[in-house]
C-alpha atoms as a PDB file:
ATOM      1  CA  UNK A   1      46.052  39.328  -9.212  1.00  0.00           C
ATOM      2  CA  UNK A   2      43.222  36.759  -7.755  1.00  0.00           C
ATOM      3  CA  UNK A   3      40.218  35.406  -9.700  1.00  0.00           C
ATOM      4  CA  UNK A   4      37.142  35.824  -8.035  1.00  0.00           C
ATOM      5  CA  UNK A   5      35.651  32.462  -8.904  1.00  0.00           C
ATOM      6  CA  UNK A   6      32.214  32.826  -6.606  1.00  0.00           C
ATOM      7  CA  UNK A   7      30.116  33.850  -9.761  1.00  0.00           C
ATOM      8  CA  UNK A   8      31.337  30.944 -11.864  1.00  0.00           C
ATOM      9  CA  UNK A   9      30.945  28.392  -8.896  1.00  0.00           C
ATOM     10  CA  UNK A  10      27.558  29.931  -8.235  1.00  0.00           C
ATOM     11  CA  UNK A  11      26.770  29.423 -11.779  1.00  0.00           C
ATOM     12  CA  UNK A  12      27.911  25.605 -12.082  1.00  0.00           C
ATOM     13  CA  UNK A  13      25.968  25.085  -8.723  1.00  0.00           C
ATOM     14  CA  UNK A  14      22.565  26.097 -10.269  1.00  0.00           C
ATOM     15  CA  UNK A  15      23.989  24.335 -13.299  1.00  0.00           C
ATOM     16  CA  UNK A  16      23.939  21.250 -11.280  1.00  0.00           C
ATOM     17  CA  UNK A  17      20.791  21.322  -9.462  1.00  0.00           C
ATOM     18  CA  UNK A  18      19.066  22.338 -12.611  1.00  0.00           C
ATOM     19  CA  UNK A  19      20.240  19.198 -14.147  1.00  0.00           C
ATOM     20  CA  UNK A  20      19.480  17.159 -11.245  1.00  0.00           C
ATOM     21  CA  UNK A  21      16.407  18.510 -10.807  1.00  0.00           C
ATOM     22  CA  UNK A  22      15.303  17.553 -14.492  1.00  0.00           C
ATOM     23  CA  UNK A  23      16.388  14.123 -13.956  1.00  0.00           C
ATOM     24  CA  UNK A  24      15.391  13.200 -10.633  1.00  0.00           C
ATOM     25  CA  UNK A  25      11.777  15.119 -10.349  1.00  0.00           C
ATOM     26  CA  UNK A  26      11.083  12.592 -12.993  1.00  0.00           C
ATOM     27  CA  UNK A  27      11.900   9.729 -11.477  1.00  0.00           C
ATOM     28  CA  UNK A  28      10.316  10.604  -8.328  1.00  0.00           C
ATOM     29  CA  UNK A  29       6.977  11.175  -9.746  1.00  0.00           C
ATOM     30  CA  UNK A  30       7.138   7.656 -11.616  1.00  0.00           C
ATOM     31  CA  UNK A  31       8.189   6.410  -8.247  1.00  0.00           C
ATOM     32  CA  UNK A  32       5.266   7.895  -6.264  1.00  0.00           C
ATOM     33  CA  UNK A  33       3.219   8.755  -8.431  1.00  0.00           C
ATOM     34  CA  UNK A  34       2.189  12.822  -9.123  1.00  0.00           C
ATOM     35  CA  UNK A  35      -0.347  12.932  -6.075  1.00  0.00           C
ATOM     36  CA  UNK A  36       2.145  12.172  -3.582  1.00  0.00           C
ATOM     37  CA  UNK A  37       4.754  13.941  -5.159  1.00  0.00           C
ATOM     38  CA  UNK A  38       2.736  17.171  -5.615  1.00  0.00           C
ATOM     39  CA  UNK A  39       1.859  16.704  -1.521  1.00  0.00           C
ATOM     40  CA  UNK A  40       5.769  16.278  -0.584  1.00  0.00           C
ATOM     41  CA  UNK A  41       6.849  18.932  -3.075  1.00  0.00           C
ATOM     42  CA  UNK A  42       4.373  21.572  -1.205  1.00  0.00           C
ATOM     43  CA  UNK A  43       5.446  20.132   2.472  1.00  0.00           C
ATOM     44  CA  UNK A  44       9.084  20.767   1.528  1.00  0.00           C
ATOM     45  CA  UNK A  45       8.389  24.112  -0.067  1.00  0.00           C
ATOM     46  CA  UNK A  46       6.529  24.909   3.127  1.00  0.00           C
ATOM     47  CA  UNK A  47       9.722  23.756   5.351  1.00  0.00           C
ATOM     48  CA  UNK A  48      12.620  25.139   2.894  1.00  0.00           C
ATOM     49  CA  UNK A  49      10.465  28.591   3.640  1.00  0.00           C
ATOM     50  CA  UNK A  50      10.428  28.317   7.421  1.00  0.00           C
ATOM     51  CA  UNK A  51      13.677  27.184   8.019  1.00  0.00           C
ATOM     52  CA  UNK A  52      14.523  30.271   5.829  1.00  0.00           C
ATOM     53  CA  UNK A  53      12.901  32.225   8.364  1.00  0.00           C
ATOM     54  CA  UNK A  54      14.196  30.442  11.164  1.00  0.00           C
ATOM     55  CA  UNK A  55      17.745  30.613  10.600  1.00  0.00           C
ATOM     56  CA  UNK A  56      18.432  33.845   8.578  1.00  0.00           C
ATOM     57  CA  UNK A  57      21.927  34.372   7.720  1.00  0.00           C
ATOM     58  CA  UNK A  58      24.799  32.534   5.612  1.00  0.00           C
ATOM     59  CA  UNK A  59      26.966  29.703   7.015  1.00  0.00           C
ATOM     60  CA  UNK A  60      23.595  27.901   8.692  1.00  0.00           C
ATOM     61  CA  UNK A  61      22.918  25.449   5.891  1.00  0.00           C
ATOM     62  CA  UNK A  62      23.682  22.486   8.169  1.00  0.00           C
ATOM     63  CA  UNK A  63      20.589  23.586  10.564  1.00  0.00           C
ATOM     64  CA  UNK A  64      18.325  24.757   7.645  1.00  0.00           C
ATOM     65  CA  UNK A  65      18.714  21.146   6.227  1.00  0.00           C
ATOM     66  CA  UNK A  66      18.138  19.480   9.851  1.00  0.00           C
ATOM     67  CA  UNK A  67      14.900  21.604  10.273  1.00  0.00           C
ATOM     68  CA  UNK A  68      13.516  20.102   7.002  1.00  0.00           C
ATOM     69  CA  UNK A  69      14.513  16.633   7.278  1.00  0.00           C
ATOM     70  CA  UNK A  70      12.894  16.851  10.648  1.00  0.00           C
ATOM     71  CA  UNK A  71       9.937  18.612   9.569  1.00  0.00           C
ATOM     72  CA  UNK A  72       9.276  16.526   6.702  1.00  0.00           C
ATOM     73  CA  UNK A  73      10.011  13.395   8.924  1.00  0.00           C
ATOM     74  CA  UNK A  74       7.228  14.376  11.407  1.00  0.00           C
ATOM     75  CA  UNK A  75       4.714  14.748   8.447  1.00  0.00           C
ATOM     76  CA  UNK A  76       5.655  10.495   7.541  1.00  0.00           C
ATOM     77  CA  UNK A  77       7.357  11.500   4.490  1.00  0.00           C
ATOM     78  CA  UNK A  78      10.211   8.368   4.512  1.00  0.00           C
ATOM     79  CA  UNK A  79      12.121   8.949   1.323  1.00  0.00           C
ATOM     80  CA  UNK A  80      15.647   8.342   1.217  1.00  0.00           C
ATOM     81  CA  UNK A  81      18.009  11.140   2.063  1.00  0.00           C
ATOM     82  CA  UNK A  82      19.437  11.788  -1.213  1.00  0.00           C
ATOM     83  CA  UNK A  83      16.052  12.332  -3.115  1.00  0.00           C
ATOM     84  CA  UNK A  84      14.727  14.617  -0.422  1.00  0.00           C
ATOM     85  CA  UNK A  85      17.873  16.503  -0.438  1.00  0.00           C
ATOM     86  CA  UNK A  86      17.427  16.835  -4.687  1.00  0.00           C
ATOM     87  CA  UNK A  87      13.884  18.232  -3.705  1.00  0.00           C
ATOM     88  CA  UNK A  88      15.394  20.510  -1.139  1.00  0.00           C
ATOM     89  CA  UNK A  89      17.756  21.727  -3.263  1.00  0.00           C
ATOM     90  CA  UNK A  90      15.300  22.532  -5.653  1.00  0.00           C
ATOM     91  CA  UNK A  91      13.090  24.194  -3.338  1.00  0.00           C
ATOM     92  CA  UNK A  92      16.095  26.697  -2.288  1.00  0.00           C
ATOM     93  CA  UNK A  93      17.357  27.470  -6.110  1.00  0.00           C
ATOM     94  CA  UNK A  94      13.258  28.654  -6.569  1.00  0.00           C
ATOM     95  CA  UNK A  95      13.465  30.571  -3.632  1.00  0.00           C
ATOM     96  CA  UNK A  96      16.261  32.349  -3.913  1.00  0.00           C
ATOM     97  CA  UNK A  97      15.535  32.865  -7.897  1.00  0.00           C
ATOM     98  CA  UNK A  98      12.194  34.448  -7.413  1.00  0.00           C
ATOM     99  CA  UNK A  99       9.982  31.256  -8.839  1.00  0.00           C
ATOM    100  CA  UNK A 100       8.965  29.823  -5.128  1.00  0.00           C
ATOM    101  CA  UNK A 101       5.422  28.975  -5.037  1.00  0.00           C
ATOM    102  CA  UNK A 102       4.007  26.876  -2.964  1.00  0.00           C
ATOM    103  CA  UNK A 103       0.344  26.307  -5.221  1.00  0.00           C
ATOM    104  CA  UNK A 104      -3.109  26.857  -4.914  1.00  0.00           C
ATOM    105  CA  UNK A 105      -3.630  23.768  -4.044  1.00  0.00           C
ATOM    106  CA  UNK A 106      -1.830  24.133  -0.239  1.00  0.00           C
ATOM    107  CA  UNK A 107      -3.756  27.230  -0.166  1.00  0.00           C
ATOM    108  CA  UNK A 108      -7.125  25.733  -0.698  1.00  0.00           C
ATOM    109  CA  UNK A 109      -6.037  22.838   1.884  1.00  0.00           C
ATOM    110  CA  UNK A 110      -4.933  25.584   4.414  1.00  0.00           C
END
């Protein structure tokens, strides 16, 4: 008899990034402040949501993470890997969980 374990794993992954997302968002916003952070948490919205589009289908994680470092590179956003990775991951879970919006603010800037 096997154990299916991808429900538990799934669960301990949004476990995770729920966790991390509570702690870092914080931090970020002290570090830069909620204007900027508001501005790079729309831009990486806006990439996690192309890429999405881009590269449908499982297994391309790798090049759905390239395309937004990229993307958010050409925009000037210079934050270290691992905190736009936390906001990436973040971005994803809210996509895939049905609370992805981008904000009225993008809108109105569109």
């Amino acid at each position: 008899m096997t154990i299916d374990l991808t429900t538990v794993l799934g669960a301990v992954i949004t476990l995770v990034i729920a966790i991390v997302s509570a702690i870092v968002v914080p931090l970020l916003k002290k570090k830069l402040g909620d204007e900027k952070y508001s501005e790079i948490e729309r831009w990486v919205k806006v990439a996690v949501q192309a890429a999405e589009q881009l590269f449908a289908g499982s297994g391309r994680g790798e090049e759905k993470l390239d395309y937004v470092l990229k993307f958010l590179e050409s925009k000037g956003f210079t934050l270290d890997v691992a905190s736009l990775r936390n906001l990436i991951e973040s971005a994803v879970w809210e996509l895939t969980n049905g609370t992805f919006t981008i904000g009225e603010s993008y809108e109105e800037e569109a």
